[in-house]
N, C-alpha and C. Protein backbone atom coordinates (compact mmCIF):
# COMPACT_ATOMS: atom_id res chain seq x y z
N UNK A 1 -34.34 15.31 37.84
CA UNK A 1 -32.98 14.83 37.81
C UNK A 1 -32.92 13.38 37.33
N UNK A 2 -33.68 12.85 37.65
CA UNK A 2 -33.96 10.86 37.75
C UNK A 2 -33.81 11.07 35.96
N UNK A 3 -34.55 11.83 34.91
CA UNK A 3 -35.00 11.98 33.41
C UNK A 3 -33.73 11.92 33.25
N UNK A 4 -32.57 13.20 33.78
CA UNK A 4 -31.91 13.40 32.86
C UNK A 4 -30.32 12.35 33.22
N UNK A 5 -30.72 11.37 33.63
CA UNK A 5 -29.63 9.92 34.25
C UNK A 5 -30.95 9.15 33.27
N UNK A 6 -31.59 8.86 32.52
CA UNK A 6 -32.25 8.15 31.52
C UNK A 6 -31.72 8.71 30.40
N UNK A 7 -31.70 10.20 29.90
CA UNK A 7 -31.72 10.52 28.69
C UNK A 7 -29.83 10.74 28.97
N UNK A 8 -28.87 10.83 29.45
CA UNK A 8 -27.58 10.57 29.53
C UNK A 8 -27.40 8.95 29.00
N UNK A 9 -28.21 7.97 29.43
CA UNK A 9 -28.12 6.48 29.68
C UNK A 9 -28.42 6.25 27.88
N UNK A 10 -29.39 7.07 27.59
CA UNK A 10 -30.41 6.13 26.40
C UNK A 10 -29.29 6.85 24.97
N UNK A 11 -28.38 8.45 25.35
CA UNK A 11 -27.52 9.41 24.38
C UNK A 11 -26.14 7.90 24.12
N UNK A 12 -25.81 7.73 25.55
CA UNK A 12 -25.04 6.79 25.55
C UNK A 12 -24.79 5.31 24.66
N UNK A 13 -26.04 4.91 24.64
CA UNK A 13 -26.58 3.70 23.97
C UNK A 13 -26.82 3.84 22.65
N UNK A 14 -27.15 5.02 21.82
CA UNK A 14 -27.47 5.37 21.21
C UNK A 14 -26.00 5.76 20.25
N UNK A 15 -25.19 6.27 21.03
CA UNK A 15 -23.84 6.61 20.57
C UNK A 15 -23.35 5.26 20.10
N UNK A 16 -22.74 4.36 21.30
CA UNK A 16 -23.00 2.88 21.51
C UNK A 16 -23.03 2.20 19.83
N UNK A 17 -24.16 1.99 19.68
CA UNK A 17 -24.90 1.58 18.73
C UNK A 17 -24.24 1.98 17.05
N UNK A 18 -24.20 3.21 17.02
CA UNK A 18 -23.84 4.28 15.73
C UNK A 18 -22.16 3.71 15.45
N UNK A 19 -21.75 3.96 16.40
CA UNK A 19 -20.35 3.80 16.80
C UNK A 19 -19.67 1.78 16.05
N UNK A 20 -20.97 1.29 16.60
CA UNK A 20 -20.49 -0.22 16.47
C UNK A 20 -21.06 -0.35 14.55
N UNK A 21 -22.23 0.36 14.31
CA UNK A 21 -22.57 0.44 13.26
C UNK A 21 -21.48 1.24 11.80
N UNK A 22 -20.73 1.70 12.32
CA UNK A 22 -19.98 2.20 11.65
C UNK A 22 -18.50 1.89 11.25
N UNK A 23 -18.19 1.14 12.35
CA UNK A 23 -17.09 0.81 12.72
C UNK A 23 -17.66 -0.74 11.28
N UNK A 24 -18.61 -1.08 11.70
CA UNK A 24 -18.99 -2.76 10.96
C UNK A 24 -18.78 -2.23 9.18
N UNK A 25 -19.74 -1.13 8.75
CA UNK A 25 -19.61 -0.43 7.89
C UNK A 25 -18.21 -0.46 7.16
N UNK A 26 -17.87 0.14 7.50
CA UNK A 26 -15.99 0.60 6.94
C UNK A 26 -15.28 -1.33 7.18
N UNK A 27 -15.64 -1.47 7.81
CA UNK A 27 -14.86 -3.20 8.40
C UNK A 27 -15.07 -3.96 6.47
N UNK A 28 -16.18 -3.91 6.67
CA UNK A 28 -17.25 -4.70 5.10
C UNK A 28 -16.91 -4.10 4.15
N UNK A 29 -16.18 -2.63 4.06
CA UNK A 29 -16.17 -1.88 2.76
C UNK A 29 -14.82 -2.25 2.32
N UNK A 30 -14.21 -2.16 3.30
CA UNK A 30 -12.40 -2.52 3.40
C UNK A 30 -12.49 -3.92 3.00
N UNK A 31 -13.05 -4.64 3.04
CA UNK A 31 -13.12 -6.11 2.85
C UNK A 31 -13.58 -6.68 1.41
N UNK A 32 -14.13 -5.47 0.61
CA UNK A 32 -15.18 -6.08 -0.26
C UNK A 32 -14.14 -5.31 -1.68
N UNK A 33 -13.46 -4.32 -1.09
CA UNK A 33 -12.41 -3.76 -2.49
C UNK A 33 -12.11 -4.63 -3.09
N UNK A 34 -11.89 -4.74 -4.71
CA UNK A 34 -11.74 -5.59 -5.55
C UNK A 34 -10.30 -5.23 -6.16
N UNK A 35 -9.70 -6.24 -6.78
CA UNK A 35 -8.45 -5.72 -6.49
C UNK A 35 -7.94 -5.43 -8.43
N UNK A 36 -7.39 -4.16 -8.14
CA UNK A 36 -7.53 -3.74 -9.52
C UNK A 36 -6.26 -4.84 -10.09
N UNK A 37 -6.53 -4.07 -12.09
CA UNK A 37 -5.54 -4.88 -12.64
C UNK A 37 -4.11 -4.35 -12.13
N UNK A 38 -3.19 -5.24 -11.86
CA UNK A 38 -1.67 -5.26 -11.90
C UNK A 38 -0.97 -5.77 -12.32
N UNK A 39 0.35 -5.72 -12.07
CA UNK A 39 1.23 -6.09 -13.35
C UNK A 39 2.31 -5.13 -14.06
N UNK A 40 3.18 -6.03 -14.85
CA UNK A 40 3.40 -5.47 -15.83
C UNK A 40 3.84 -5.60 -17.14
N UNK A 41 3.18 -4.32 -18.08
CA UNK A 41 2.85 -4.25 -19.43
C UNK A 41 3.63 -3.90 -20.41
N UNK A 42 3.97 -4.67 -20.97
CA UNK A 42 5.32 -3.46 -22.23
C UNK A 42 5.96 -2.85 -21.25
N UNK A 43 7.30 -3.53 -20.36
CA UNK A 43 7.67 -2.97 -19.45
C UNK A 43 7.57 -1.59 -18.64
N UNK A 44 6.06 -1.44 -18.66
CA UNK A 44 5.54 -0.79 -17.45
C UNK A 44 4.44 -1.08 -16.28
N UNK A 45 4.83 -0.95 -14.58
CA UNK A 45 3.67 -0.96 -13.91
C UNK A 45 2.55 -0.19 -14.49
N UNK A 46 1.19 -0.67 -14.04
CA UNK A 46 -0.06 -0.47 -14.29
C UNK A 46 0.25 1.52 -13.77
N UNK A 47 -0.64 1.99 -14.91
CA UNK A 47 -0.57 3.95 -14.25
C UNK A 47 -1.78 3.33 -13.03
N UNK A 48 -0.91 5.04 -12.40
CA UNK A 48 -1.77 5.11 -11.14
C UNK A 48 -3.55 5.76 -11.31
N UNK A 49 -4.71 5.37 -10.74
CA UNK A 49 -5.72 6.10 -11.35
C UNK A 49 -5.43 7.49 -10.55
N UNK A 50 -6.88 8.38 -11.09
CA UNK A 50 -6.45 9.65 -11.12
C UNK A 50 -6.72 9.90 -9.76
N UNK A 51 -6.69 9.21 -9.03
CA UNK A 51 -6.60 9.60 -7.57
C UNK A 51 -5.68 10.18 -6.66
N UNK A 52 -5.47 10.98 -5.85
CA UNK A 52 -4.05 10.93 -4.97
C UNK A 52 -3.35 9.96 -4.28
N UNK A 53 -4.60 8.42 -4.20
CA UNK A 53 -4.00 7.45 -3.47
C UNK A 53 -2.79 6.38 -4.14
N UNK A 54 -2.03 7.07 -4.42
CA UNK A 54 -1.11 6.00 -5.97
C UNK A 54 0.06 6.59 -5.71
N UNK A 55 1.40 6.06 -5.64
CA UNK A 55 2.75 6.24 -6.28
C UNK A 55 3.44 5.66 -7.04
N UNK A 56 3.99 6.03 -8.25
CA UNK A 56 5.14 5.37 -8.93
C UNK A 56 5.81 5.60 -9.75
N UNK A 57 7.01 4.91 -9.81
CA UNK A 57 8.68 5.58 -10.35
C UNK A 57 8.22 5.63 -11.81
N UNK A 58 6.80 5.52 -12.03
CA UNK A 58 6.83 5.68 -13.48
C UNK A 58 5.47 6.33 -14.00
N UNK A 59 5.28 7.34 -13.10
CA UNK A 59 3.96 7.88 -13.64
C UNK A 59 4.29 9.24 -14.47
N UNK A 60 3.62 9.72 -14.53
CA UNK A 60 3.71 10.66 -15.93
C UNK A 60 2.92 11.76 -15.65
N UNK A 61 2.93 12.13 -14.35
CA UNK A 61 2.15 13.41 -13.43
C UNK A 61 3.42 13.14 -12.15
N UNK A 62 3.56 14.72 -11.93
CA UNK A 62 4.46 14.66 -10.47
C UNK A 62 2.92 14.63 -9.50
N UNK A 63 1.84 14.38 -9.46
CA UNK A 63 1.13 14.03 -8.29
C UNK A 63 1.44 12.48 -8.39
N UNK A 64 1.74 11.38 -8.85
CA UNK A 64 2.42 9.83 -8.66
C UNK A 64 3.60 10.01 -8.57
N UNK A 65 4.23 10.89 -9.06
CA UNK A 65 5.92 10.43 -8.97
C UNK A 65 6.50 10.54 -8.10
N UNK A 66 7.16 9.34 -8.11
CA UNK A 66 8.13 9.22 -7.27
C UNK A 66 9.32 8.44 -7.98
N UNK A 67 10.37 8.49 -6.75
CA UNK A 67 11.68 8.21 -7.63
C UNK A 67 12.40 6.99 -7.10
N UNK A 68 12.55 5.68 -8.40
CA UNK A 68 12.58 4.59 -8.26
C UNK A 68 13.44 4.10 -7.40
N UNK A 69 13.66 2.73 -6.97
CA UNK A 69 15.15 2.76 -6.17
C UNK A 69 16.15 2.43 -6.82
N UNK A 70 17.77 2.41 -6.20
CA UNK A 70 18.66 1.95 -6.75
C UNK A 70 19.46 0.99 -6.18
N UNK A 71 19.74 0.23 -6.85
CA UNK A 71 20.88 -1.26 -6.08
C UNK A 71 21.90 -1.65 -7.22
N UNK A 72 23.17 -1.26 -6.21
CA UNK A 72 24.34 -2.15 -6.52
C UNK A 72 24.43 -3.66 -6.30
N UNK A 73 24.52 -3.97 -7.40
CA UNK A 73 23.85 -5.39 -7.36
C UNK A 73 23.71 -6.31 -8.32
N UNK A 74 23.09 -7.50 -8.35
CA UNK A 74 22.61 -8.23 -9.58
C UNK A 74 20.67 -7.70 -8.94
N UNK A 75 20.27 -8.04 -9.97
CA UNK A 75 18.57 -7.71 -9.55
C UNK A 75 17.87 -8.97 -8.74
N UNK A 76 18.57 -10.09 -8.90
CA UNK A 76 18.19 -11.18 -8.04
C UNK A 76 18.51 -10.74 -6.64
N UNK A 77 20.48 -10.27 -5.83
CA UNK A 77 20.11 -9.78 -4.97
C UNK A 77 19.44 -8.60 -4.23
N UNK A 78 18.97 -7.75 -5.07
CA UNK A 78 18.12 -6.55 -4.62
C UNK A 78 16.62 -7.26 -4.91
N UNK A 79 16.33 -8.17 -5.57
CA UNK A 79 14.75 -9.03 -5.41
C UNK A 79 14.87 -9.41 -3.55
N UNK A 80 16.17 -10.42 -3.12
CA UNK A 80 16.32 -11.10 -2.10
C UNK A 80 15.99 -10.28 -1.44
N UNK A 81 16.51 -8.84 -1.33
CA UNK A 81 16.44 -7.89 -0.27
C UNK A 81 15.48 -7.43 0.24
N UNK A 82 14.67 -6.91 -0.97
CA UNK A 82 13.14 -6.52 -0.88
C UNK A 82 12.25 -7.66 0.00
N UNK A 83 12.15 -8.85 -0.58
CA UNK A 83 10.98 -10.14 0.07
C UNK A 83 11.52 -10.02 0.99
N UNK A 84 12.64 -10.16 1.71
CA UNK A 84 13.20 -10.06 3.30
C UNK A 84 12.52 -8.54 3.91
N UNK A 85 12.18 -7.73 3.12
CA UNK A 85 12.05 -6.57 4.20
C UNK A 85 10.04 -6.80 4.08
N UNK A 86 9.68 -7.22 3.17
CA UNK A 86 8.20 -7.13 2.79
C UNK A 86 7.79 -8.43 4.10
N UNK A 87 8.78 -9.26 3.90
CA UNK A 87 8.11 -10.75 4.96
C UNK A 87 7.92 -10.37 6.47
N UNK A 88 9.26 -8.97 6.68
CA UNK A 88 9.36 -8.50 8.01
C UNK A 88 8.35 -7.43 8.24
N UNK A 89 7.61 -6.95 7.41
CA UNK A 89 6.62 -5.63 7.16
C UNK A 89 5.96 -6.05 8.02
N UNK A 90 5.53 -5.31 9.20
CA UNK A 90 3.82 -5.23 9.52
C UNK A 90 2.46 -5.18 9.04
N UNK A 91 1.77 -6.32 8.43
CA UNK A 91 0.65 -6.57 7.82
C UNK A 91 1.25 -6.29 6.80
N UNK A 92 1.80 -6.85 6.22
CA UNK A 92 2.53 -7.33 4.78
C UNK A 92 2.40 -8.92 4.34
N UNK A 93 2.13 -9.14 3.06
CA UNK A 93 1.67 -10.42 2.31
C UNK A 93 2.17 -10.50 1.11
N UNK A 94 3.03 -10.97 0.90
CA UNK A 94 3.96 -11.61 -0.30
C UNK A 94 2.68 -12.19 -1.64
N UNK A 95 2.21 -11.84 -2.89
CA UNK A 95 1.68 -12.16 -3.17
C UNK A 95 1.58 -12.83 -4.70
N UNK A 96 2.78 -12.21 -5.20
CA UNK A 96 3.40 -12.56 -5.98
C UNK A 96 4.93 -12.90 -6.14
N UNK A 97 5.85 -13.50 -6.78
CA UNK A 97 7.06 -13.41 -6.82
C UNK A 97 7.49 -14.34 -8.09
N UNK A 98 7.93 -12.86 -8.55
CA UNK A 98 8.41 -13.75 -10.21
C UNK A 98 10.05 -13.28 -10.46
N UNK A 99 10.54 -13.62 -11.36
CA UNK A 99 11.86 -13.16 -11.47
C UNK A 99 12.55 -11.84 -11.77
N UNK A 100 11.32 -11.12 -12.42
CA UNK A 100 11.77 -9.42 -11.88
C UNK A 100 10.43 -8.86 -11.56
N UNK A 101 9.71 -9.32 -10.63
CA UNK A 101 8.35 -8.73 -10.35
C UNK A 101 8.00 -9.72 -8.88
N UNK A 102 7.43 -8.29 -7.69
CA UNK A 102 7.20 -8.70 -6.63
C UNK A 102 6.04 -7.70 -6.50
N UNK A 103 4.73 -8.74 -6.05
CA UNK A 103 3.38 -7.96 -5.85
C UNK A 103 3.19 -8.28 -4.64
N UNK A 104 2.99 -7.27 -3.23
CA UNK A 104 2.12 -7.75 -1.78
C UNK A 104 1.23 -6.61 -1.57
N UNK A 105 0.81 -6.75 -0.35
CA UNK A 105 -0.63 -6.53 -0.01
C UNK A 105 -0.50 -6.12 1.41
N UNK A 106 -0.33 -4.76 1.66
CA UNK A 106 -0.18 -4.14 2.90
C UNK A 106 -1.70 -4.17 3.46
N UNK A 107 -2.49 -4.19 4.36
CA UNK A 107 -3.38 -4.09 5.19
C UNK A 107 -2.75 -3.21 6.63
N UNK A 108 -3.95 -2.28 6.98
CA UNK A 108 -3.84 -1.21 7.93
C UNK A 108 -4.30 -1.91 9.34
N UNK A 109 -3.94 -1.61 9.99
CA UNK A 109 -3.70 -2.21 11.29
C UNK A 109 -5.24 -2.28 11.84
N UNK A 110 -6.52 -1.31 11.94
CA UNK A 110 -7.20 -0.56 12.64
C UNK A 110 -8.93 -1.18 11.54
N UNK A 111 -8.67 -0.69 10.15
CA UNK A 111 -9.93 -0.53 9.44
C UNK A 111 -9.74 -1.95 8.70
N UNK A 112 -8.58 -2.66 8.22
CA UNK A 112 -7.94 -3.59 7.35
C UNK A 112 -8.02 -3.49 5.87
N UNK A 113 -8.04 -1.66 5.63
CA UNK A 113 -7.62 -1.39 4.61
C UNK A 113 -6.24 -2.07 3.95
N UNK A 114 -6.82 -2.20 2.29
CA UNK A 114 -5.49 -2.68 1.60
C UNK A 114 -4.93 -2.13 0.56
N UNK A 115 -3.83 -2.05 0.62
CA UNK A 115 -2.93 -1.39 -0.42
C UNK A 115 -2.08 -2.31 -1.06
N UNK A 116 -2.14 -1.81 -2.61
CA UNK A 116 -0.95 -2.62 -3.36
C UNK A 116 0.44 -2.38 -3.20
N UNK A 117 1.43 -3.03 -3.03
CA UNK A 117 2.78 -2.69 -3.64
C UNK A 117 3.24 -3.40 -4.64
N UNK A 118 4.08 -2.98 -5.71
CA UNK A 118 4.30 -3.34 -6.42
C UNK A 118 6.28 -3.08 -6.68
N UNK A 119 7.04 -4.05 -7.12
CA UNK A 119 8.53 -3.87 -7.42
C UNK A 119 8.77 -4.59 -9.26
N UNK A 120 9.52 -3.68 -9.58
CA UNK A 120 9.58 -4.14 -11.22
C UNK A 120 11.12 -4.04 -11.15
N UNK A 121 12.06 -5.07 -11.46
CA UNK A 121 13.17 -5.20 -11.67
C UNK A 121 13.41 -5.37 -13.10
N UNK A 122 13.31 -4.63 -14.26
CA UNK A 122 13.38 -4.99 -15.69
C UNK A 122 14.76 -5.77 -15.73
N UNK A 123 15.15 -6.52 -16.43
CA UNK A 123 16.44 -7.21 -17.27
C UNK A 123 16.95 -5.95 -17.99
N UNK A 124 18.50 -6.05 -17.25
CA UNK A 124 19.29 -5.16 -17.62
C UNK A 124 20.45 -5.43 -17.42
N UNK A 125 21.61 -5.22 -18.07
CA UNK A 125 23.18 -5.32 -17.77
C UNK A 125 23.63 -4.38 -17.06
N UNK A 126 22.67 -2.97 -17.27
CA UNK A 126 23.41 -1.78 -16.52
C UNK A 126 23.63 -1.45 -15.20
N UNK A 127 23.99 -0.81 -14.58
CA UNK A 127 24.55 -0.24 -13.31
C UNK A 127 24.48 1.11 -12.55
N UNK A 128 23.60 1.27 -11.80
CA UNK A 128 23.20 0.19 -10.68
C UNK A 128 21.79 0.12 -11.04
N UNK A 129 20.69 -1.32 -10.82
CA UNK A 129 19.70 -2.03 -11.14
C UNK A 129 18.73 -0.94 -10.41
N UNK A 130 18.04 -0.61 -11.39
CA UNK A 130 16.82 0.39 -11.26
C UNK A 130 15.17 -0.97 -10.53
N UNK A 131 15.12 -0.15 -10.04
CA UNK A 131 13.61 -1.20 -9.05
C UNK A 131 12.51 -0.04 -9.14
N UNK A 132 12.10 -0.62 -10.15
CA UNK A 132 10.35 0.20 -10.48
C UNK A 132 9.30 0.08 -9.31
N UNK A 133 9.02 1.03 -8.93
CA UNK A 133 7.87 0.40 -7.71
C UNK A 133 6.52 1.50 -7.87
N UNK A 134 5.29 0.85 -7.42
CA UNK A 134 4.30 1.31 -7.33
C UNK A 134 3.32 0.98 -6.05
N UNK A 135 2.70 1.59 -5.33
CA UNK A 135 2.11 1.56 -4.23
C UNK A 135 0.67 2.39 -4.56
N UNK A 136 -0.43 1.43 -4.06
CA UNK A 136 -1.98 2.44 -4.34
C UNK A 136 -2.54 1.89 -3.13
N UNK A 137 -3.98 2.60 -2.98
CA UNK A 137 -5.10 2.32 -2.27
C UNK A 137 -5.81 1.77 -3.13
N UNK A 138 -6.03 0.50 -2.66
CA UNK A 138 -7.53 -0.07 -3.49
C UNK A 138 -9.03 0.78 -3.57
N UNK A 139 -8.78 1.34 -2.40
CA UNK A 139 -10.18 2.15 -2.59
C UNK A 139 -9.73 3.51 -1.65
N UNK A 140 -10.95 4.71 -2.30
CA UNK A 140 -11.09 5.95 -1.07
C UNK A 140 -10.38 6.99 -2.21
N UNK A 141 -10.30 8.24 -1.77
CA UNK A 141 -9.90 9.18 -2.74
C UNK A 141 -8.86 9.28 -2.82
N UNK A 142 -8.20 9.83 -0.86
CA UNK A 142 -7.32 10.11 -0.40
C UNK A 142 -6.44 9.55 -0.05
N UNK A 143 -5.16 9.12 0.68
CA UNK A 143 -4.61 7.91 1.52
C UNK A 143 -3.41 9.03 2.66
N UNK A 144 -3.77 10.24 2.58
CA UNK A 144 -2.93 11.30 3.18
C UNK A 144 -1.79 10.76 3.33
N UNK A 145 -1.08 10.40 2.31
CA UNK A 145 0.24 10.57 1.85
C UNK A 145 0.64 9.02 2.54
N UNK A 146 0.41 8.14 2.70
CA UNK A 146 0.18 6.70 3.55
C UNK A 146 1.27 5.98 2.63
N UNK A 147 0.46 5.48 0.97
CA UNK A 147 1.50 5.08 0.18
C UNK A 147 2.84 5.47 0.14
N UNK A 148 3.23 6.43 -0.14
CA UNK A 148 4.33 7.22 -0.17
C UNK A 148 5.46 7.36 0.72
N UNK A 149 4.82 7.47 2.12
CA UNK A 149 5.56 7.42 3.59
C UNK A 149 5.88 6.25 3.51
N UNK A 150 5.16 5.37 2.98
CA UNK A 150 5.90 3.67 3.15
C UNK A 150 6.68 3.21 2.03
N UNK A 151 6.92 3.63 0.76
CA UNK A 151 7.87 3.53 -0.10
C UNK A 151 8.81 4.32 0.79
N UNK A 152 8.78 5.47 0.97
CA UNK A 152 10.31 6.16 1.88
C UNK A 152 10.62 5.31 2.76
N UNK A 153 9.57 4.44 3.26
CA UNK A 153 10.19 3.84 4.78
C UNK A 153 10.70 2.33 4.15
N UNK A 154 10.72 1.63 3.33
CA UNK A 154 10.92 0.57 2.53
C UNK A 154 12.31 0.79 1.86
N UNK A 155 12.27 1.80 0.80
CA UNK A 155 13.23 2.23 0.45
C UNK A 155 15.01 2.79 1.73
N UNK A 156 14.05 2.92 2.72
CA UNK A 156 15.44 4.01 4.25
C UNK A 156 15.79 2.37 4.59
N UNK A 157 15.09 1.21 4.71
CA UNK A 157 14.96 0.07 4.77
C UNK A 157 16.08 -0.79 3.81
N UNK A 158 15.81 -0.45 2.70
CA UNK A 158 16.47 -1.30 1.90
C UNK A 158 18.13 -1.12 1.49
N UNK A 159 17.99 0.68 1.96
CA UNK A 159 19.75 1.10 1.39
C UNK A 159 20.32 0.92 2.82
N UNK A 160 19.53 0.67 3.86
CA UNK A 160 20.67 0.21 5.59
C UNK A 160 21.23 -1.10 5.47
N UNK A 161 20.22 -2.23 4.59
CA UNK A 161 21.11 -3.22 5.12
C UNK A 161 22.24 -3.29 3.87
């Protein structure tokens, strides 16, 4: 009996160990993503790579698409609107801000995974001001639908106030 209160003790420690080792692992990997090119080009955001971890109002596969937002508005106040909801975001980082282009940097609560967002307000007279947006995972294959849920929740965000 005495053995098996050692080999419970040593499974424990052993778990212990794996557990802290892994956890450090993913901590360093999340940390070391390099951050792709962004921007935008001949008035378009950067395409999403061929991953599932990507959305945007301007990809050219319905696995990225999604559908841009809209504001009644001038594009300066639908810019205002957006940095007010990105500054209030949970682990949100303002990282750019230009006059029709807003780049931040979501980080995950748990691993400190990071994700891009991206807002493209092109110059336009028309009505109502189209807001290009794009959201990725810097790294990993998958993001089980992560990007996406948070453009919906940004977007349910932006047409309340």
């Amino acid at each position: 009996m005495a053995n098996m209160g050692v080999l419970s003790l040593r499974i424990g420690t052993v778990i212990k160990k794996v557990s802290v080792f892994l956890f450090s692992f993913i901590f360093l990997i999340a940390c070391s993503a390099t951050i792709p090119r962004l921007g935008v080009s001949a008035g378009q955001l950067m395409p999403c790579p061929n991953t599932p971890n990507c959305v945007s109002s301007q990809a050219t596969n319905q696995t990225h698409l999604i559908a841009p937002m809209l504001f009644i508005g001038t594009a300066a106040d639908g810019q205002k609107r957006l940095v007010k909801i990105l500054e209030a975001w949970s682990g949100a980082k303002i990282i750019t801000q230009q006059e029709n282009y807003i780049r931040a940097q979501v980080s995950s609560k748990i691993f400190g995974f990071v994700d891009d967002l991206e807002f493209y307000l092109p110059a336009t007279t028309a009505k109502p001001v189209i807001i290009h947006l794009r959201s990725a995972s810097r790294m990993g294959h998958s993001d089980l639908g992560v990007n996406q849920k948070r453009i919906e929740k940004i977007r349910d965000r932006f047409n309340a106030d």
